[in-house]
Protein backbone atom coordinates (compact mmCIF):
# COMPACT_ATOMS: atom_id res chain seq x y z
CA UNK A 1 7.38 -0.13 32.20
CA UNK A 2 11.23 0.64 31.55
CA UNK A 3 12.37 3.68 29.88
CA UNK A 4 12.45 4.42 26.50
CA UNK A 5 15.66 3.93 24.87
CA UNK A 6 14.62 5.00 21.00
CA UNK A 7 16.35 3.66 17.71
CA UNK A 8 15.50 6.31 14.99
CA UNK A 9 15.40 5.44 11.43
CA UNK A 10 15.04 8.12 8.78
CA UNK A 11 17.13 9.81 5.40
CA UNK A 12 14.98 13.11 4.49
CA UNK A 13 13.73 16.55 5.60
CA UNK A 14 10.63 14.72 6.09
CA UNK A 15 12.22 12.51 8.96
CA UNK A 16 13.93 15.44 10.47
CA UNK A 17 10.87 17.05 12.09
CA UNK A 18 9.99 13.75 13.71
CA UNK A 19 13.17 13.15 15.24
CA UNK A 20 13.43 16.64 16.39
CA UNK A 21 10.14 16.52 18.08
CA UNK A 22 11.34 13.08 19.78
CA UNK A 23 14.31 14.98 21.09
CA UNK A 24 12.23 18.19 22.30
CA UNK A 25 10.01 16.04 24.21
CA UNK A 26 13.15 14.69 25.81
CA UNK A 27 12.58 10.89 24.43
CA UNK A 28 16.01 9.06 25.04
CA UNK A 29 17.25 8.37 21.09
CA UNK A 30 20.12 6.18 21.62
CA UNK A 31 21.34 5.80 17.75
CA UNK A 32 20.34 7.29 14.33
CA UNK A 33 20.02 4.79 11.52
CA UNK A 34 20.19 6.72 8.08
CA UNK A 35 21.25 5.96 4.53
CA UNK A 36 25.43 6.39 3.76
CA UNK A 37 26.76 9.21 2.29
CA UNK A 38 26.02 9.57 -1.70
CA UNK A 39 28.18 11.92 -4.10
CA UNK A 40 26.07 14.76 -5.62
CA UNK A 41 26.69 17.72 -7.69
CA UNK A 42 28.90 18.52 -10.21
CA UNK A 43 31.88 18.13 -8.25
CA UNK A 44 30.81 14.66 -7.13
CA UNK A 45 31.12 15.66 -3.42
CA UNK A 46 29.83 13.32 -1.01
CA UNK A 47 26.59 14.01 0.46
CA UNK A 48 24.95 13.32 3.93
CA UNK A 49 21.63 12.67 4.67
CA UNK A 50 19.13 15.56 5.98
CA UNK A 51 18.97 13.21 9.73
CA UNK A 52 22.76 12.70 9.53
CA UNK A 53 23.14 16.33 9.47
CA UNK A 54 20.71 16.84 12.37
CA UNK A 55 21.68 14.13 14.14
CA UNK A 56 25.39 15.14 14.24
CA UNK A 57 23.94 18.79 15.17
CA UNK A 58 22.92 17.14 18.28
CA UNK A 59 25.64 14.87 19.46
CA UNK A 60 23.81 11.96 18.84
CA UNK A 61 25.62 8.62 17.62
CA UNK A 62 24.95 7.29 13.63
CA UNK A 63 25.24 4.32 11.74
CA UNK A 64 24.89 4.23 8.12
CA UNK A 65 24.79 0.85 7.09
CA UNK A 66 24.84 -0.29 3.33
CA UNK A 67 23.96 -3.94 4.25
CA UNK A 68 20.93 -3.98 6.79
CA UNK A 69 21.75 -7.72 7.49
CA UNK A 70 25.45 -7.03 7.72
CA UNK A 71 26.31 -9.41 10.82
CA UNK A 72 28.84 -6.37 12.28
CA UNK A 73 25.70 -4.02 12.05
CA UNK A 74 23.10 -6.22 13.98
CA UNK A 75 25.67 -6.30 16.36
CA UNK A 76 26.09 -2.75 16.71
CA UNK A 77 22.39 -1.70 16.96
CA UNK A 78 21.97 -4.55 19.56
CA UNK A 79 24.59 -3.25 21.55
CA UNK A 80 22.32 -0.05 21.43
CA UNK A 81 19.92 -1.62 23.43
CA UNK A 82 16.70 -0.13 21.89
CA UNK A 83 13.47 -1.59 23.53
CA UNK A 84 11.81 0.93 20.63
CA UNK A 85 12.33 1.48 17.18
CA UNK A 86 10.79 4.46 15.07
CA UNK A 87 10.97 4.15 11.01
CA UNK A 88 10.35 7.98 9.01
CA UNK A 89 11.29 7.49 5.11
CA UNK A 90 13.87 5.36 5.25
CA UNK A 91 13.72 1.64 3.87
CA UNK A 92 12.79 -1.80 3.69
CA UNK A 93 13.89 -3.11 7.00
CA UNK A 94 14.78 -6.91 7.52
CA UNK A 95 13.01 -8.64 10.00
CA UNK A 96 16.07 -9.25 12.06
CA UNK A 97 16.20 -5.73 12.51
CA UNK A 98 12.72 -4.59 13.14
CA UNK A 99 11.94 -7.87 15.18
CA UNK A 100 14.92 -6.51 17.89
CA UNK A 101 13.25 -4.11 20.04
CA UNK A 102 10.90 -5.41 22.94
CA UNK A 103 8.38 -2.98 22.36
CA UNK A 104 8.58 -3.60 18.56
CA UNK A 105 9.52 -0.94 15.55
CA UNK A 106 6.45 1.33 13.95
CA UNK A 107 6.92 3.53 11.00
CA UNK A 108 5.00 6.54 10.29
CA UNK A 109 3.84 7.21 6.74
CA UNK A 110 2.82 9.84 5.14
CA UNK A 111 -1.04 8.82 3.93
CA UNK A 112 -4.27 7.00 4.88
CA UNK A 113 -3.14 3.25 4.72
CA UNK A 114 -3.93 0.95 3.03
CA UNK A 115 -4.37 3.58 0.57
CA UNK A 116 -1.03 4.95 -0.88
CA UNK A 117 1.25 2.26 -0.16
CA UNK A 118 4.62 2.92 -1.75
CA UNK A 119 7.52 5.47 -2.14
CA UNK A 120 5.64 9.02 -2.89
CA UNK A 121 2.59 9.11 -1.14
CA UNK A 122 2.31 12.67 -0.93
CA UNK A 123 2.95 13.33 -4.33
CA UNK A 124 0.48 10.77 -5.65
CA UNK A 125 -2.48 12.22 -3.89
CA UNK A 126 -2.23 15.45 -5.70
CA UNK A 127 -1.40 13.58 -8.34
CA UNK A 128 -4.67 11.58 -8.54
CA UNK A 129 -6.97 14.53 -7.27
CA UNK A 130 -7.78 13.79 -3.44
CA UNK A 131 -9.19 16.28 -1.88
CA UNK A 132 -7.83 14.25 1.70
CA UNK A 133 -4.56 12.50 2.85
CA UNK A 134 -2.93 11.86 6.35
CA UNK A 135 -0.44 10.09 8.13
CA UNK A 136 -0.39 6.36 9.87
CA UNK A 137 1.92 4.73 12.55
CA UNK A 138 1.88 1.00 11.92
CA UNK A 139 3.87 -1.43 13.41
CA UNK A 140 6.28 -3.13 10.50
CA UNK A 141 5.87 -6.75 9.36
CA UNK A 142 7.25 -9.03 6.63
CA UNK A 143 5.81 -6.82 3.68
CA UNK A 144 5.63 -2.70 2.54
CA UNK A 145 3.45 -0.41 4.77
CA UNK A 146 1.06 -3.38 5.44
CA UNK A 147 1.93 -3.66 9.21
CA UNK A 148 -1.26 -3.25 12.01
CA UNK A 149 -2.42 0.47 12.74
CA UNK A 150 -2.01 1.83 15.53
CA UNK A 151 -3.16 5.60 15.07
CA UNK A 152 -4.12 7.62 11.89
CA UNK A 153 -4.75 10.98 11.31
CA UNK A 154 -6.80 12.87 8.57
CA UNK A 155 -5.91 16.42 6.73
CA UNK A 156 -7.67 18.29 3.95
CA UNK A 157 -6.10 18.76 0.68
CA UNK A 158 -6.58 22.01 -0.23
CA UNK A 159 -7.55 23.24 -4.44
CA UNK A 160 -4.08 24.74 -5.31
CA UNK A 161 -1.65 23.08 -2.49
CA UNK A 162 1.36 21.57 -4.13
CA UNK A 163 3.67 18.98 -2.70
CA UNK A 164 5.70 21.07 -0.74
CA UNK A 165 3.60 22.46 1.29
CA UNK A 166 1.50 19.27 1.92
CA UNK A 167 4.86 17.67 3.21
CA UNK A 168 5.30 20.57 5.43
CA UNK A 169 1.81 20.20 6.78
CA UNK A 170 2.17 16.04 6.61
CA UNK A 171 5.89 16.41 8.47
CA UNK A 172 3.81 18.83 11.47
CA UNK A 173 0.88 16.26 12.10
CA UNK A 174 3.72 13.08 11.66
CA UNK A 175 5.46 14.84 14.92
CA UNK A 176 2.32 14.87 16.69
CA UNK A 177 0.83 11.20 16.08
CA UNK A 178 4.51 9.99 16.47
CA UNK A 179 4.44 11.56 19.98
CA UNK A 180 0.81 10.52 20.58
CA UNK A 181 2.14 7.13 18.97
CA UNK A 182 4.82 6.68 21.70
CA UNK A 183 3.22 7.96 24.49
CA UNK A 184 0.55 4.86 24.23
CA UNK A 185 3.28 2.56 23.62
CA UNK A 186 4.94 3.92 26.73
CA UNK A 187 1.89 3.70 28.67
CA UNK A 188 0.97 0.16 27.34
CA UNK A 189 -2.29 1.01 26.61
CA UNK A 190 -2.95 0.98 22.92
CA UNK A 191 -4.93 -1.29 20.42
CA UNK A 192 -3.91 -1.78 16.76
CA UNK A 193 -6.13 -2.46 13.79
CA UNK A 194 -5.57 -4.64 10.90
CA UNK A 195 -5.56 -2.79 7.38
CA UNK A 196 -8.35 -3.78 5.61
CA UNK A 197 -8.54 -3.46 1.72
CA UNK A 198 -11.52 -3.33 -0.71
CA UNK A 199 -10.93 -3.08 -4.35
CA UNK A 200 -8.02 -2.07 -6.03
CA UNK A 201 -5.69 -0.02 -4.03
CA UNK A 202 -4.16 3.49 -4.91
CA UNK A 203 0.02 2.74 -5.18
CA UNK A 204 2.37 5.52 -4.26
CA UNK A 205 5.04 4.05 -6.33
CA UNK A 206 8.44 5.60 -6.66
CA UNK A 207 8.56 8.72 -9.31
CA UNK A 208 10.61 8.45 -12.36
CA UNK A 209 11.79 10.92 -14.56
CA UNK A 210 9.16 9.86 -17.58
CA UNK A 211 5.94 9.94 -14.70
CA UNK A 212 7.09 13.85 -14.55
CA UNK A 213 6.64 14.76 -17.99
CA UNK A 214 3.55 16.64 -19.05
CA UNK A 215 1.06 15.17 -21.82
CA UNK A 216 -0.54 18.34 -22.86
CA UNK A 217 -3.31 15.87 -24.47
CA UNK A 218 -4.53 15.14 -20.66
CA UNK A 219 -7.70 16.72 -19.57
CA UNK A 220 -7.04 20.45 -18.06
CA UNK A 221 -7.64 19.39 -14.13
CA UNK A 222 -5.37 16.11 -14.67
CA UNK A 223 -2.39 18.51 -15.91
CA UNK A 224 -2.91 21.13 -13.06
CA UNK A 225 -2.77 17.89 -10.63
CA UNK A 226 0.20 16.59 -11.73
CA UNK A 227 2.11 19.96 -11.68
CA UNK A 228 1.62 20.74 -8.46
CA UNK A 229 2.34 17.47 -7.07
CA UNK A 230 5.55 17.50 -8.66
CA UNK A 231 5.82 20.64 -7.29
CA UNK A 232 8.97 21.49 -5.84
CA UNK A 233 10.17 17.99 -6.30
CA UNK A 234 11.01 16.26 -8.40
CA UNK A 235 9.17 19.02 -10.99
CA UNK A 236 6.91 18.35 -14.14
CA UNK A 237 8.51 19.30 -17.38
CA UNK A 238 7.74 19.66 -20.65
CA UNK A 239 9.69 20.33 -24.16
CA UNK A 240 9.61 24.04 -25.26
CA UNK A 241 10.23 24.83 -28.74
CA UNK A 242 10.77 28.04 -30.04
CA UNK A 243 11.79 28.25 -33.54
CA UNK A 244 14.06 25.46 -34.51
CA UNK A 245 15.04 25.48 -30.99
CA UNK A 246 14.27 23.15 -28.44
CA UNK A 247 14.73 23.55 -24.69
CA UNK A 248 13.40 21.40 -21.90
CA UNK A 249 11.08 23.45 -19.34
CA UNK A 250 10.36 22.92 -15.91
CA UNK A 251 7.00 23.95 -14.37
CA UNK A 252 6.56 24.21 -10.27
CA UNK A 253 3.15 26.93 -10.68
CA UNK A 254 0.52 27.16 -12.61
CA UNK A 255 -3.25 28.24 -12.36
CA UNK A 256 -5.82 26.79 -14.61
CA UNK A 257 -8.26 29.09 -16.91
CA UNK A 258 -11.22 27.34 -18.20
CA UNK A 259 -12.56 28.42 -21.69
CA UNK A 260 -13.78 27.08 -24.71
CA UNK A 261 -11.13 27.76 -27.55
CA UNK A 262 -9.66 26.31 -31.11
CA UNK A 263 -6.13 26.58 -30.55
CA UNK A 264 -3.83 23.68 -31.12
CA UNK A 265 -3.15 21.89 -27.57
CA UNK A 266 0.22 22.50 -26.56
CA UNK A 267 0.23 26.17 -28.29
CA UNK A 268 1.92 28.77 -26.28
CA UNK A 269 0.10 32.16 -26.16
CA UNK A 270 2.43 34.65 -24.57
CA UNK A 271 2.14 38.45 -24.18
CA UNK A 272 4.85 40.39 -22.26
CA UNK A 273 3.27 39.44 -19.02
CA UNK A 274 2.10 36.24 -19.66
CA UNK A 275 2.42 32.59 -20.74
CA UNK A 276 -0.80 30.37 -21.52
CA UNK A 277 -0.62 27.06 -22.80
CA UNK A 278 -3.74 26.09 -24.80
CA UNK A 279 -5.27 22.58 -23.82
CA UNK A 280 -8.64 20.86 -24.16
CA UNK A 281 -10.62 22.81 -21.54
CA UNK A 282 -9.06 25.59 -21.42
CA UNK A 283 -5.64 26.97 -20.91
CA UNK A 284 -2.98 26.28 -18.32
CA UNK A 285 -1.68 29.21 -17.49
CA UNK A 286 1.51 29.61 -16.04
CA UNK A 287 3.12 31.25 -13.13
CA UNK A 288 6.66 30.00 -12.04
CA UNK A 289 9.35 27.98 -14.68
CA UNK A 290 12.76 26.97 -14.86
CA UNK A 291 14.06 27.43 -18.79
CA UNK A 292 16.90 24.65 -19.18
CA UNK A 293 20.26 26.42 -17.98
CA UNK A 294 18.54 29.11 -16.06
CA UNK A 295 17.11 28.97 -12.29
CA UNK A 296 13.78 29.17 -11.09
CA UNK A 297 11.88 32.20 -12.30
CA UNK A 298 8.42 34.22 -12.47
CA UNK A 299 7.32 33.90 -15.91
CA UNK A 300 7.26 37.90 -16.11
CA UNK A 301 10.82 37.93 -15.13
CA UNK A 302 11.23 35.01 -17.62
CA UNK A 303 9.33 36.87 -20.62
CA UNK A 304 11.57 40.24 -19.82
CA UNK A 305 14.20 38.48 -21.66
CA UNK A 306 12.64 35.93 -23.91
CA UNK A 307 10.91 36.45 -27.30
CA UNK A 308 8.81 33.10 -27.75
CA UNK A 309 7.23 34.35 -30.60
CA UNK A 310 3.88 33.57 -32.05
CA UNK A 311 4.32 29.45 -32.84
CA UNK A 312 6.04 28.36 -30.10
CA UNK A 313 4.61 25.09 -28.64
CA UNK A 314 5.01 22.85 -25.83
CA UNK A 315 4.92 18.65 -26.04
């Protein structure tokens, strides 16, 4: 079999670790495909990618195409001469694109196809409660994540994991069943499996601003869930008011306290130290917040120089 000669396709931190495990096991990565540069921030200053930024790090040559069937681009990434293309969070690829390589393109996402199909799968399984995820290599066809397996891999979710740190742990054991992924592919010895589906299928679709805020009228475990798999990113929120005032509030940790009680849901309960918020079930109690115009804080820290008073409310 020739030698690799590996197209890499990615945009976040996610797709980082992957490519820099490609690179560390000294894979040949001829070009980086990765989304253009967007302007962000207050001053509007254009922004690169996450893989741009590594890329360029390591001297190795990017395109960041806006049209994926632009005829000047399929020219360019043919005259790359991939036989292999790998696919980490980026997008929809046409099939003039992902048809080029010999050896084909496979993308590596971040959950147990078929279940999770879709733009957030990490988030989403916290979200929804599973107490398991993992990550798939599939080989890309016509349609979203419904390509042929070729390996999967299973992790535990653990009880008070957020998003974060499951993308951390996700991004680790990606690098590994990329390499393990590649080395079959390279060896020619590898079977693939079609993705079966019974029933209704859990989506991972893309997370708006309205899927992040709280309804304190959810059940206690169903609020905890969605916190922390909002948590760091994008980040549930929630209304605060405090008087006649009303501020929007960010919330990244919590823990949960169960109890039987006859507050109003949605009540805040505060003491110098602390912050509950009462809800059928219990009360979610809470840890680390952002108060609108303020960064990231311990709610102790956030209490040292806030009177809530004894109606404030949440909804």
């Amino acid at each position: 079999m020739e030698k690799l000669r590996i197209v890499f396709m990615g945009t976040p931190d996610f797709a980082v670790g992957i490519l820099d495990a490609l690179l560390k096991n000294t894979y040949t990565i001829v070009g980086v495909i990765t989304a253009p540069d967007r302007p962000a921030g207050r001053g509007r200053k254009l922004n690169e990618s996450a893989v741009k930024k590594y890329a360029l790090e390591n001297n190795l040559k990017v395109l960041q195409p806006t049209n994926l069937k632009d005829p000047s681009f399929l020219e360019e990434l043919k005259g790359l001469e991939a036989n292999l293309q790998i696919v980490v969070a980026f997008r929809m690829l046409p099939k003039e694109v992902w048809q080029m390589p010999k050896y084909g393109t496979f993308n590596l996402h971040a959950s147990l196809l078929p279940e999770y199909r879709g733009a957030a799968p990490i988030n989403w399984a916290i979200i929804n409660g599973e107490t398991k995820t993992g990550v798939t290599t599939f080989f890309i066809d016509e349609k979203i994540d419904t390509g042929e397996i070729i390996l999967q891999e299973e992790t535990e979710i653990k009880p008070d994991e957020d998003a974060g740190s499951l993308h951390d742990r996700l991004m680790v054991l990606g690098a590994e069943v990329v390499l393990k992924t590649v080395k079959r592919i390279e060896n020619g010895n590898f079977d693939t499996t079609k993705q079966e589906s019974h029933g209704a299928l859990k989506l991972a679709h893309k997370i708006h601003r309205d899927t992040c805020e709280i309804n304190w009228d959810l059940p206690i475990m169903d609020i905890y869930n969605l916190i922390r798999g909002l948590s760091p990113y994008p980040t549930a929120w929630t209304t605060l008011h405090i008087g006649e005032e009303n501020v929007i509030l960010k919330i990244y940790k919590v823990a949960i306290e169960r109890a039987i009680h006859t507050y109003t849901t949605g009540l805040v309960l505060s003491t110098k130290k602390e912050m509950r918020i009462a809800v059928k079930g219990g009360y979610i109690n809470l840890k680390e917040i952002q108060i609108q115009g303020k960064r990231r804080m311990t709610v102790k820290e956030v209490l040292n120089g806030l009177d809530l008073g004894i109606n404030a409310s949440v909804s």
